[in-house]
C-alpha atoms as a PDB file:
ATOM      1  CA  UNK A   1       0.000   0.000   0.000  1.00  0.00           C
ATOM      2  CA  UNK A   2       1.836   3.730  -1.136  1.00  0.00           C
ATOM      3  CA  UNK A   3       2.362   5.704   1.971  1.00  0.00           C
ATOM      4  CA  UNK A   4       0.288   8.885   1.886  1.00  0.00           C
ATOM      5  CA  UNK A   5       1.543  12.015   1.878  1.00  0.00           C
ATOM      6  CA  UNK A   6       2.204  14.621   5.005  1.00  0.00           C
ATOM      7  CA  UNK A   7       1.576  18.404   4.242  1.00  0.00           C
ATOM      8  CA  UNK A   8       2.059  20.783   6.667  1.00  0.00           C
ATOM      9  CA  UNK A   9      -0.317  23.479   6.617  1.00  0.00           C
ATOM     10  CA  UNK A  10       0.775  27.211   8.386  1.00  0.00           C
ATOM     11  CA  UNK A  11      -2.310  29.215   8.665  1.00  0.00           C
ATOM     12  CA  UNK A  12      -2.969  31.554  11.520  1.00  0.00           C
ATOM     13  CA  UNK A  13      -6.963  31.640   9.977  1.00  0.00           C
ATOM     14  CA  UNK A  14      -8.785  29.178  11.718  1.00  0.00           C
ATOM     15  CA  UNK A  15     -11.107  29.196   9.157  1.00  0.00           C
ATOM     16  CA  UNK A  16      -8.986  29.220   6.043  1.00  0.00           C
ATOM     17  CA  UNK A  17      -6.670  26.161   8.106  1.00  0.00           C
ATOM     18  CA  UNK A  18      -9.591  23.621   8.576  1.00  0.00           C
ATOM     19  CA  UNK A  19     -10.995  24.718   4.711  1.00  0.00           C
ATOM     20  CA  UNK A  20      -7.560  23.260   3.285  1.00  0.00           C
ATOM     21  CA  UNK A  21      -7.043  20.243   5.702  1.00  0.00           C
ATOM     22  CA  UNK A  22     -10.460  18.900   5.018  1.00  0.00           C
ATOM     23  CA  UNK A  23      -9.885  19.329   1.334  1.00  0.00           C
ATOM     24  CA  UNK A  24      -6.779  18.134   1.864  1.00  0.00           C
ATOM     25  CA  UNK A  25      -7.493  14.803   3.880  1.00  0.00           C
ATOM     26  CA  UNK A  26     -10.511  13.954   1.109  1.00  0.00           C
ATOM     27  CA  UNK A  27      -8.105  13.721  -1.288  1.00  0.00           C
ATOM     28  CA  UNK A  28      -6.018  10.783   0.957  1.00  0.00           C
ATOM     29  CA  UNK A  29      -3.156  13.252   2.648  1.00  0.00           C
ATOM     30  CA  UNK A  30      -2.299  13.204   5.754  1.00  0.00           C
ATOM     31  CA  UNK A  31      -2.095  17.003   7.610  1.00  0.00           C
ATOM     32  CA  UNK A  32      -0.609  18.659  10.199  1.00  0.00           C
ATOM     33  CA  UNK A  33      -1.632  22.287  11.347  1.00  0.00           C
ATOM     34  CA  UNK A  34       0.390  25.242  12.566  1.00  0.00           C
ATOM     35  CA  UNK A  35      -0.746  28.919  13.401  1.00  0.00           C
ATOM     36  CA  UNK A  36       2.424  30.303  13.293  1.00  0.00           C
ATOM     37  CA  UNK A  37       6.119  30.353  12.162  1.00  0.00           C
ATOM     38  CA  UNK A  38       7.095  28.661  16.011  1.00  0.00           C
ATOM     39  CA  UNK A  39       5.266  25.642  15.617  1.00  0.00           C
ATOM     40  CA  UNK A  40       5.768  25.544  12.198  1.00  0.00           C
ATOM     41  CA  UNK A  41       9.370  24.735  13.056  1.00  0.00           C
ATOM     42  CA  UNK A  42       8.548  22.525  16.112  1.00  0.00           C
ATOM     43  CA  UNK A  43       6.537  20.271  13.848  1.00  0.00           C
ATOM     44  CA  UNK A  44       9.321  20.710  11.478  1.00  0.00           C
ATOM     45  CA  UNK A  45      12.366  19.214  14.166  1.00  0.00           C
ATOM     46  CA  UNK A  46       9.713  16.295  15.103  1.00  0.00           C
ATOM     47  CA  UNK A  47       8.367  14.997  11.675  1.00  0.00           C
ATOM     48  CA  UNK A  48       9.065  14.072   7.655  1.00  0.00           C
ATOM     49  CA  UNK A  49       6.708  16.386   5.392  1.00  0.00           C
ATOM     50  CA  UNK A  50       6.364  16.254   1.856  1.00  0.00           C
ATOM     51  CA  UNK A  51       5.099  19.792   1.019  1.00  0.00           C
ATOM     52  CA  UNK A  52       3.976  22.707   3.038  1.00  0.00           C
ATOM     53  CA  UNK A  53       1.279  25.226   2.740  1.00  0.00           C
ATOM     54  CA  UNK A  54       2.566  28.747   3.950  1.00  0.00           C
ATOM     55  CA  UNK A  55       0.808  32.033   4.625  1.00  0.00           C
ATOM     56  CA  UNK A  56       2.440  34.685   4.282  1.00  0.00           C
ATOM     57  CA  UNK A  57       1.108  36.881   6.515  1.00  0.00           C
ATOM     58  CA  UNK A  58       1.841  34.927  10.112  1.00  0.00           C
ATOM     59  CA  UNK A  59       1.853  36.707  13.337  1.00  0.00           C
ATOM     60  CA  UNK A  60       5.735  36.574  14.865  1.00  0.00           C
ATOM     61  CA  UNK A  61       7.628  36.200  12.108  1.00  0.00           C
ATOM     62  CA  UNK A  62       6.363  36.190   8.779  1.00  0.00           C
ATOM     63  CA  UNK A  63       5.800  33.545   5.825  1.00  0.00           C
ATOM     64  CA  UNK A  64       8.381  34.979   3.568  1.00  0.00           C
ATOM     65  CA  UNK A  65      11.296  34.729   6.687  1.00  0.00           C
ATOM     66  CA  UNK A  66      10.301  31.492   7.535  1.00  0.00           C
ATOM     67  CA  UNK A  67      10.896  30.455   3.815  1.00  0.00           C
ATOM     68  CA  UNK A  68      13.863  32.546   3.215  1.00  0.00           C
ATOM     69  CA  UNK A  69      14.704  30.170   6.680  1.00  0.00           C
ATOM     70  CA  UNK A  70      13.768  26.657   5.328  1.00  0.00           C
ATOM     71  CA  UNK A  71      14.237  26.773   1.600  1.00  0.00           C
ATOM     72  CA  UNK A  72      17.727  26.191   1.621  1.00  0.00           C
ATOM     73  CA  UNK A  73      17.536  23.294   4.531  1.00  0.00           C
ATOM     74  CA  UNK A  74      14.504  21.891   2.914  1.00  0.00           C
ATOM     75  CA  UNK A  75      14.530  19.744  -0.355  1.00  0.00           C
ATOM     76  CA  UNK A  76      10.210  19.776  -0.539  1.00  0.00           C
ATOM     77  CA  UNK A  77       7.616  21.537  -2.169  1.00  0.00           C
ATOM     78  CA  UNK A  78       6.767  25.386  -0.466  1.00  0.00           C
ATOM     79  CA  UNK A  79       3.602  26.863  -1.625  1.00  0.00           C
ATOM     80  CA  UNK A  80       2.595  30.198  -0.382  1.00  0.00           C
ATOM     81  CA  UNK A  81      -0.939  31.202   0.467  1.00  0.00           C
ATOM     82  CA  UNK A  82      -1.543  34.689   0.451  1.00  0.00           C
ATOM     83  CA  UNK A  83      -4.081  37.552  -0.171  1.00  0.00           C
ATOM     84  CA  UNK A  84      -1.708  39.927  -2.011  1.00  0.00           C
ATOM     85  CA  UNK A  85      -2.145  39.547  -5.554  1.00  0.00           C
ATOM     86  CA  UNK A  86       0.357  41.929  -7.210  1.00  0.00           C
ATOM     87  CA  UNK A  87       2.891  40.639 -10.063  1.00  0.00           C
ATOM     88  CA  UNK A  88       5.674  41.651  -7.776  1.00  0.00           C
ATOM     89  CA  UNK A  89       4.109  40.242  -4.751  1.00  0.00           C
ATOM     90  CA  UNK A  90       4.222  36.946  -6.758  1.00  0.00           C
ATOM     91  CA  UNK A  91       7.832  37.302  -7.826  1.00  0.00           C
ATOM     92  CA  UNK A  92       9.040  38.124  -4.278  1.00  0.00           C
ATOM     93  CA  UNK A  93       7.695  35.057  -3.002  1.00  0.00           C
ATOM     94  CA  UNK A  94       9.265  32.854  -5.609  1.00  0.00           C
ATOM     95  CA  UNK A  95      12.461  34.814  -4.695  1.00  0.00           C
ATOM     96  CA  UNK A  96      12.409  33.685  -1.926  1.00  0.00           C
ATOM     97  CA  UNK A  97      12.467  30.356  -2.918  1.00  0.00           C
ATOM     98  CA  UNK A  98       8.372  29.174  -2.927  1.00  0.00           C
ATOM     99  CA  UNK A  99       7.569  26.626  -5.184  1.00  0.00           C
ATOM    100  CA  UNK A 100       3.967  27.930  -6.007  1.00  0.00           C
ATOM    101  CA  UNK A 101       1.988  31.012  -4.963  1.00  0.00           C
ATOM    102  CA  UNK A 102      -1.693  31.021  -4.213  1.00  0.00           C
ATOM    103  CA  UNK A 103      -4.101  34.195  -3.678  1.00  0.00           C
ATOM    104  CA  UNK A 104      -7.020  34.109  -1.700  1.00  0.00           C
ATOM    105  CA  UNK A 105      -9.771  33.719  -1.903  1.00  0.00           C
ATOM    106  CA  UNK A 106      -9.240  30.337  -3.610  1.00  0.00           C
ATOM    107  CA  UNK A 107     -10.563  27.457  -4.971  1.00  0.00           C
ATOM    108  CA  UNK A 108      -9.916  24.430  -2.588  1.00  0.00           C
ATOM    109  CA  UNK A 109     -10.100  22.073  -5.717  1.00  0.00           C
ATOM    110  CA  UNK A 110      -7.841  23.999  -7.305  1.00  0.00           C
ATOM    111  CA  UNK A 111      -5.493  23.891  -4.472  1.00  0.00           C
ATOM    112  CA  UNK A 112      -5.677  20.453  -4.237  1.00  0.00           C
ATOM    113  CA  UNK A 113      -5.025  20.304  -7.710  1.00  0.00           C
ATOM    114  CA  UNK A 114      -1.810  22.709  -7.221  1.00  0.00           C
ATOM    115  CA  UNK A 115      -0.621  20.239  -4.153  1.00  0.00           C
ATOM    116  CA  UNK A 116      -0.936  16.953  -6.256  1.00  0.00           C
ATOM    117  CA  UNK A 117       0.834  18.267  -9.461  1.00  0.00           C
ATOM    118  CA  UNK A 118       4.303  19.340  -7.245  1.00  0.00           C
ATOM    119  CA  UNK A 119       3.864  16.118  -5.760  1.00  0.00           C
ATOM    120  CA  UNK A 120       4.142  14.458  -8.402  1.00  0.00           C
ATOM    121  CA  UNK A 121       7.208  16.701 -10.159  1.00  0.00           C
ATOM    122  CA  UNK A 122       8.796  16.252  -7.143  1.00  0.00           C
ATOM    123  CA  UNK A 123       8.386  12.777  -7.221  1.00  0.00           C
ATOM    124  CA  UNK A 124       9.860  12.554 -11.114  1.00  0.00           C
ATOM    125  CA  UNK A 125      13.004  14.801  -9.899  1.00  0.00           C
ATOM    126  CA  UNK A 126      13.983  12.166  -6.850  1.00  0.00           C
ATOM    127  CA  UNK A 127      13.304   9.465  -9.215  1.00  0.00           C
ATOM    128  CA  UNK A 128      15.594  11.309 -12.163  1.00  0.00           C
ATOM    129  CA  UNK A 129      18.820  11.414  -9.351  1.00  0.00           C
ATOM    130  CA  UNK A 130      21.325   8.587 -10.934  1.00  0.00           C
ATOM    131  CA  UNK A 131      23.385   6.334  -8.556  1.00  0.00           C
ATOM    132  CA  UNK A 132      25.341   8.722  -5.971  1.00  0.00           C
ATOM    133  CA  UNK A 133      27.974   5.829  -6.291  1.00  0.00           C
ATOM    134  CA  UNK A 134      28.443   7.197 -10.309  1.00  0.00           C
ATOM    135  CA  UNK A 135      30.816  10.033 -10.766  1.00  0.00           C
ATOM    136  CA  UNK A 136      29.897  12.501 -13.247  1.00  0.00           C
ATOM    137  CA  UNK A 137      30.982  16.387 -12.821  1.00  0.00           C
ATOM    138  CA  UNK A 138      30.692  19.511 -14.736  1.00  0.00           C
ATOM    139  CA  UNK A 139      33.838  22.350 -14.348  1.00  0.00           C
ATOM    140  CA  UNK A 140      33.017  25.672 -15.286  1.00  0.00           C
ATOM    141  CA  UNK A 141      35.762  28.152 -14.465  1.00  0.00           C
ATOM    142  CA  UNK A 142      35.884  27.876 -10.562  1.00  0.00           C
ATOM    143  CA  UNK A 143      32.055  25.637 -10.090  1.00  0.00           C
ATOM    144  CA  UNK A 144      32.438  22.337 -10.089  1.00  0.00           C
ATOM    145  CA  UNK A 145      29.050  20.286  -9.937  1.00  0.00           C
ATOM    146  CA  UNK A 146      28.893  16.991  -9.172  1.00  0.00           C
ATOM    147  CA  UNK A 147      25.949  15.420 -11.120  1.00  0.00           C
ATOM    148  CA  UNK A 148      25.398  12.236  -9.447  1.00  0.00           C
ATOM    149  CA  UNK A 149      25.603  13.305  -5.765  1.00  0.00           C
ATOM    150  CA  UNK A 150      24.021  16.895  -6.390  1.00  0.00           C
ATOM    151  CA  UNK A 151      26.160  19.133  -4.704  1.00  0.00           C
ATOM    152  CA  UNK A 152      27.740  22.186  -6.298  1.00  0.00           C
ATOM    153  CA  UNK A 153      31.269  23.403  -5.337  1.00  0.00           C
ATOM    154  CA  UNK A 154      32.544  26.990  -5.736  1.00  0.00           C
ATOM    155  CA  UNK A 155      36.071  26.598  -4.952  1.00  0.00           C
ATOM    156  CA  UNK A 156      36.029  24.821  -1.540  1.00  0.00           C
ATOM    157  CA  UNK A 157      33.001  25.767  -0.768  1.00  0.00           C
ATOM    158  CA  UNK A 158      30.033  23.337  -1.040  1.00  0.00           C
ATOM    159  CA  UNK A 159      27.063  25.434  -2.322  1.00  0.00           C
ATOM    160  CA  UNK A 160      23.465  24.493  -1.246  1.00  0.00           C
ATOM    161  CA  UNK A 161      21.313  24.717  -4.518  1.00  0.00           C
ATOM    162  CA  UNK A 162      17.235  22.492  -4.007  1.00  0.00           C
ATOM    163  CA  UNK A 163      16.168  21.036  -6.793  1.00  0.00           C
ATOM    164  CA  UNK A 164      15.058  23.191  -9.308  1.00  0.00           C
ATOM    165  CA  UNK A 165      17.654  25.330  -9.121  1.00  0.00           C
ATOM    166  CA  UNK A 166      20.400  22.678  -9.231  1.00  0.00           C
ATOM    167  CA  UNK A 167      18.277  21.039 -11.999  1.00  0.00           C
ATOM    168  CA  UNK A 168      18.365  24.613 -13.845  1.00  0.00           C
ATOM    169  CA  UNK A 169      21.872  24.968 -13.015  1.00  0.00           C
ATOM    170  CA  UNK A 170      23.304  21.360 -14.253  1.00  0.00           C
ATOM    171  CA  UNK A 171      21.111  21.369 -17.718  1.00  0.00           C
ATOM    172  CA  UNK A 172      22.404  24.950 -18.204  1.00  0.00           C
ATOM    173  CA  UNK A 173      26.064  23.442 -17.738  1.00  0.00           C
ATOM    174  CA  UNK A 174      25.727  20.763 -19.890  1.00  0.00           C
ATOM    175  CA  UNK A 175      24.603  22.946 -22.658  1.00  0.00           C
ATOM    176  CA  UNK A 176      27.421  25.637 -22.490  1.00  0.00           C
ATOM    177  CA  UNK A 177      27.611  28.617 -24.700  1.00  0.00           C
ATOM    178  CA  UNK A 178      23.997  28.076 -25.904  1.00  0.00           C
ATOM    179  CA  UNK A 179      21.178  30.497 -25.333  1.00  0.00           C
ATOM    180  CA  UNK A 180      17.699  28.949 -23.892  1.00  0.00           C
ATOM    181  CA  UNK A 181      14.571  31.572 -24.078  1.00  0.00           C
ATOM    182  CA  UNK A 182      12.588  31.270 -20.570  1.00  0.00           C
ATOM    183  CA  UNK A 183       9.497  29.224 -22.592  1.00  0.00           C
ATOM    184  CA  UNK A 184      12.005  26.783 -23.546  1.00  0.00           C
ATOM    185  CA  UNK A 185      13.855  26.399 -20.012  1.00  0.00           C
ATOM    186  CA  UNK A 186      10.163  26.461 -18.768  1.00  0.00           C
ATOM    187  CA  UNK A 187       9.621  23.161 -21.015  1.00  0.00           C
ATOM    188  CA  UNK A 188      12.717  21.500 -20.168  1.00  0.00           C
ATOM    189  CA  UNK A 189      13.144  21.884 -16.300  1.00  0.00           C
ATOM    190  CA  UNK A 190       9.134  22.593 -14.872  1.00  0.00           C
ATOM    191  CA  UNK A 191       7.698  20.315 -17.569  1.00  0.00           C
ATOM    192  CA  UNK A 192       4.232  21.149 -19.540  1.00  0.00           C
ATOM    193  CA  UNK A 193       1.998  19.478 -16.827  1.00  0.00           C
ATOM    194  CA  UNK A 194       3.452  22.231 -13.799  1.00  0.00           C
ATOM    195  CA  UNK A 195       1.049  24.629 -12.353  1.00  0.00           C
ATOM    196  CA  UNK A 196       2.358  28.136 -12.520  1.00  0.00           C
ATOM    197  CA  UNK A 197       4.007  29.932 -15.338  1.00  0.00           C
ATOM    198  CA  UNK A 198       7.347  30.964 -17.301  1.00  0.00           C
ATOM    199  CA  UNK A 199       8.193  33.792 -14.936  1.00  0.00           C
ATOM    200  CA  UNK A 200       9.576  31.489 -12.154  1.00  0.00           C
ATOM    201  CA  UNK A 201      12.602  30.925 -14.488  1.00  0.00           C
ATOM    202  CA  UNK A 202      13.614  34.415 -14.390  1.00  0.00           C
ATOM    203  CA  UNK A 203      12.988  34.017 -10.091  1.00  0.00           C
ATOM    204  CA  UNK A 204      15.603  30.842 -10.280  1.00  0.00           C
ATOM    205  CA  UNK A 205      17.785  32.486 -12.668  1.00  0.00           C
ATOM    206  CA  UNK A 206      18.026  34.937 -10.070  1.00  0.00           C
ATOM    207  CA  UNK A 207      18.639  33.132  -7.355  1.00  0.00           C
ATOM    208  CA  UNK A 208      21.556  30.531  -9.149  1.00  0.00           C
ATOM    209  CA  UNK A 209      23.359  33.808  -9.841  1.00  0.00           C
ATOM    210  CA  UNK A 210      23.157  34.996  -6.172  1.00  0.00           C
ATOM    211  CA  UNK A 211      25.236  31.658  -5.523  1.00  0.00           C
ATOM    212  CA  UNK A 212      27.645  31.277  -7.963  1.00  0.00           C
ATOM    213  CA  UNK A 213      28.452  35.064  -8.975  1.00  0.00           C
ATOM    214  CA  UNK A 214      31.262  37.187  -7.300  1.00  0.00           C
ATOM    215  CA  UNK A 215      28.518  40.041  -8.243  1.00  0.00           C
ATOM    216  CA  UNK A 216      24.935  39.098  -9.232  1.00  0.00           C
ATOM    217  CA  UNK A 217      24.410  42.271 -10.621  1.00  0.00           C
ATOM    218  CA  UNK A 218      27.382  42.141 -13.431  1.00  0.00           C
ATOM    219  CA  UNK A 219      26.720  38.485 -14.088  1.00  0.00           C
ATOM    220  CA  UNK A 220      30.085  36.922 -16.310  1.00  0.00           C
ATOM    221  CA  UNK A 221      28.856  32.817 -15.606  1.00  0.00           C
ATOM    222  CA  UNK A 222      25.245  32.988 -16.159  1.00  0.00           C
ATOM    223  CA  UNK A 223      24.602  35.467 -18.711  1.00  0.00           C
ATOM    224  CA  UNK A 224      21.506  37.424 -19.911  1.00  0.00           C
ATOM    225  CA  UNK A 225      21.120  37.522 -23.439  1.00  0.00           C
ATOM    226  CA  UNK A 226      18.563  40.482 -24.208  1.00  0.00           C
ATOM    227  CA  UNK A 227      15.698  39.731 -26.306  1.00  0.00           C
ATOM    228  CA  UNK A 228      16.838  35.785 -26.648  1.00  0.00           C
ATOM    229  CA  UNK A 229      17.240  33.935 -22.857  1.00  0.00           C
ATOM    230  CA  UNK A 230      19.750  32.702 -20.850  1.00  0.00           C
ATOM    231  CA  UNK A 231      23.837  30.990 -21.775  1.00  0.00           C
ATOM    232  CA  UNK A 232      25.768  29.536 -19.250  1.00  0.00           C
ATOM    233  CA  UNK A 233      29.377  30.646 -20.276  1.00  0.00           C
ATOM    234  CA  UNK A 234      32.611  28.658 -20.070  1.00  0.00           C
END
């Protein structure tokens, strides 16, 4: 019998909270509930989750801190609830490393919907990882990336990169010196069957050069190229 899933749900709305874990638990999850960032991270210490629902607006500290916090600890799904709508609100969010954003009011079945598709591309990454005892790696000027075992070296320095972004980062590598548009980075890393759109690739982008750039800014690794998309230069 396949285990079911655990999603954590942070919601300081009492009413909003029991709306998504009775959706939720219909559709065979199991859920655990936190009204804040503090037992957010309790539950976090005691259990194994495989995606969490985040608010952004938390009393304490906020949604967006406590995913700045666990995004880089965390290799699972983050998808942020929220009431602000704005086009920058969005971006920030995914900035910050969220998988997904949400506004409210929405449609439970199309949260649901939303929880079972990164699920499931989660799910096809893990299964993608080859054998950790296989040695592959990737040298570009001082990053070395070590395909099998996922871990990303500047220098000494081991580099933290989740999944997306080191799945972003490696396919970027192993296509040096060619341009990819966003649509067609979209297509190749998120898949057609992802819930969001082409604008997160611009948010990882981002957040790669952050890592492996002496100034994000000026990139000279991960270049822009206006009008066209993205090269990864050797």
């Amino acid at each position: 019998m396949e285990e079911r899933k655990k999603i954590l749900i942070v919601e300081d709305d009492e009413d909003i909270r029991m709306i998504e874990e009775a959706y939720l638990q219909a559709a065979q999850f199991d859920t655990s509930a936190a009204e804040d960032a503090e037992q957010a991270e309790a539950l976090l210490e005691r259990e194994r989750f495989d995606l969490i629902l985040l608010d952004v607006m938390l009393p304490g500290k906020s949604g967006c801190d406590l995913c700045r916090q666990l995004r880089d600890r965390l290799d699972l799904p983050i998808l942020m609830v929220t009431a602000r709508t704005e086009p920058v609100d969005k971006i920030r969010g995914l900035g910050l490393g969220a998988d997904d954003y949400i506004a409210k009011p929405f449609d439970p079945a199309e949260l649901v919907a939303r929880v079972h598709a990164h699920l499931r591309r989660q799910e096809r990454l893990l299964r993608a990882r080859p054998a950790a005892e296989e040695t592959e790696e990737i040298r570009i000027r001082d990053l070395r990336i070590l395909v099998n075992s996922w871990k990303v070296y500047k220098g000494d320095r081991e580099i933290r990169f989740p999944n997306r972004e080191f799945e972003l980062l490696k396919f970027l590598a192993m296509h040096p010196n060619i341009v990819f548009s966003r649509e067609q980075l979209f297509e190749k890393i998120w898949g057609y069957d992802y819930v969001g759109d082409s604008a997160t690739v611009m948010v990882h982008i981002n957040r790669i050069r952050e890592k492996i750039e002496e100034d994000s800014k000026n990139p000279r690794i991960l270049e822009t190229v206006w009008g066209a998309g993205y090269r990864m230069n050797l």
